[in-house]
Structures are given as C-alpha cells and as structure tokens.
C-alpha atoms as a PDB file:
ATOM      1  CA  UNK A   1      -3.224  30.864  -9.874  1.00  0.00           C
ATOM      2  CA  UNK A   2      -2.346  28.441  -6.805  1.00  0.00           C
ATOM      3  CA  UNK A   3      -5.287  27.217  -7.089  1.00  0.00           C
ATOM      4  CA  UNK A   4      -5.633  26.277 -10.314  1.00  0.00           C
ATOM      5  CA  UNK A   5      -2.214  24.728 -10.148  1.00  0.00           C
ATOM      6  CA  UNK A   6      -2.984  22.937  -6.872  1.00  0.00           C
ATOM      7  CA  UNK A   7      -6.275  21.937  -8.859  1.00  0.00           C
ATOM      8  CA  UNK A   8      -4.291  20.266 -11.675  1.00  0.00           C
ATOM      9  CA  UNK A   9      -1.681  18.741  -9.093  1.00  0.00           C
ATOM     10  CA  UNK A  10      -5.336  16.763  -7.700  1.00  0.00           C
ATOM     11  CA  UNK A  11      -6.874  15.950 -10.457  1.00  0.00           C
ATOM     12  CA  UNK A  12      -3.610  14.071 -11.559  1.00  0.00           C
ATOM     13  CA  UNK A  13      -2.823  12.263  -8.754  1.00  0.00           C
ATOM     14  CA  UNK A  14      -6.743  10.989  -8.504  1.00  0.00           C
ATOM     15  CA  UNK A  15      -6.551   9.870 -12.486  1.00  0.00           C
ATOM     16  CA  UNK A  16      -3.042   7.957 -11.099  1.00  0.00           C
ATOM     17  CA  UNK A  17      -4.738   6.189  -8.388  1.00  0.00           C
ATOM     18  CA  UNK A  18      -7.717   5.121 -10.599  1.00  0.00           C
ATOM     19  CA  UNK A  19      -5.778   3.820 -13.406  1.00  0.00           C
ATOM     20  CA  UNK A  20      -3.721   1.480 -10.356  1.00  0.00           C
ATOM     21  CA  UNK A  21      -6.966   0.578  -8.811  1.00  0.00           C
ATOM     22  CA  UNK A  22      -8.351  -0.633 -12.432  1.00  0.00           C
ATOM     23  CA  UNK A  23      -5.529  -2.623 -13.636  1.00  0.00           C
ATOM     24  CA  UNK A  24      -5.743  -4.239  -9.759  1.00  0.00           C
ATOM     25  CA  UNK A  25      -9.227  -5.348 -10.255  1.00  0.00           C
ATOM     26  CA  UNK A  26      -7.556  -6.504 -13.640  1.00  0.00           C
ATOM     27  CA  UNK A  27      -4.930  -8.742 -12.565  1.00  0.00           C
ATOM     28  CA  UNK A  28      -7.599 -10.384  -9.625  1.00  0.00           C
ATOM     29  CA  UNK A  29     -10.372 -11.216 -12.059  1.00  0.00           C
ATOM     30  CA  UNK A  30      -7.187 -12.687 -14.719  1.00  0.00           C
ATOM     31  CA  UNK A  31      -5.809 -14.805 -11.438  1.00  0.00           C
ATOM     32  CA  UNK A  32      -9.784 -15.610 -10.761  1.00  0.00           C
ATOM     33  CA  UNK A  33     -10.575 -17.106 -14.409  1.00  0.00           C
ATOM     34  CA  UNK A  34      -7.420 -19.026 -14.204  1.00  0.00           C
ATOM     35  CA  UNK A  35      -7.954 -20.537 -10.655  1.00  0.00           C
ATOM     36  CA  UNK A  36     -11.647 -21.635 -12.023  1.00  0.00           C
ATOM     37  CA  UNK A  37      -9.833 -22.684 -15.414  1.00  0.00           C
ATOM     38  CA  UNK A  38      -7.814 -25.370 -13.527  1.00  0.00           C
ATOM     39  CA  UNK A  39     -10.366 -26.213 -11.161  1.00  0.00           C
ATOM     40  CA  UNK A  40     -12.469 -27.245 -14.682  1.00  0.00           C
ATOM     41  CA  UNK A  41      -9.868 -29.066 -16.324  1.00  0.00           C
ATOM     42  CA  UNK A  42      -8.945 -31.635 -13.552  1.00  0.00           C
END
C-alpha cells in the first residue's frame, strides 16, 4: 500500500512539473513571435 500511494504522490508531482515546463516554453515562443513582430514592422 505505501507504495502505491508513494507511486501516486510521483506520478503527480512529475504531471505538475510538465504542465509548468510546457506553458514556459509557451510564454518564450509568445515573447519570441512578438520580439520578431516588432522587429518586422519598423
């Protein structure tokens, strides 16, 4: 039973810290497009 509970515990904390690291990536690629959007219009 620990285990399995120390198991779940894991597996929740990795899905966390993937979902943060995505909607990182997220935010730099938005900041990216908008730094070569003004760099376009000038």
């Amino acid at each position: 039973m620990k285990k399995i509970t120390l198991l779940a515990i894991l597996s929740v904390t990795l899905a966390l810290v993937g979902c943060n690291t995505v909607k990182g990536v997220g935010q730099d690629l938005q900041k990216a497009g908008e730094k070569i959007e003004g760099a376009a219009k000038k």
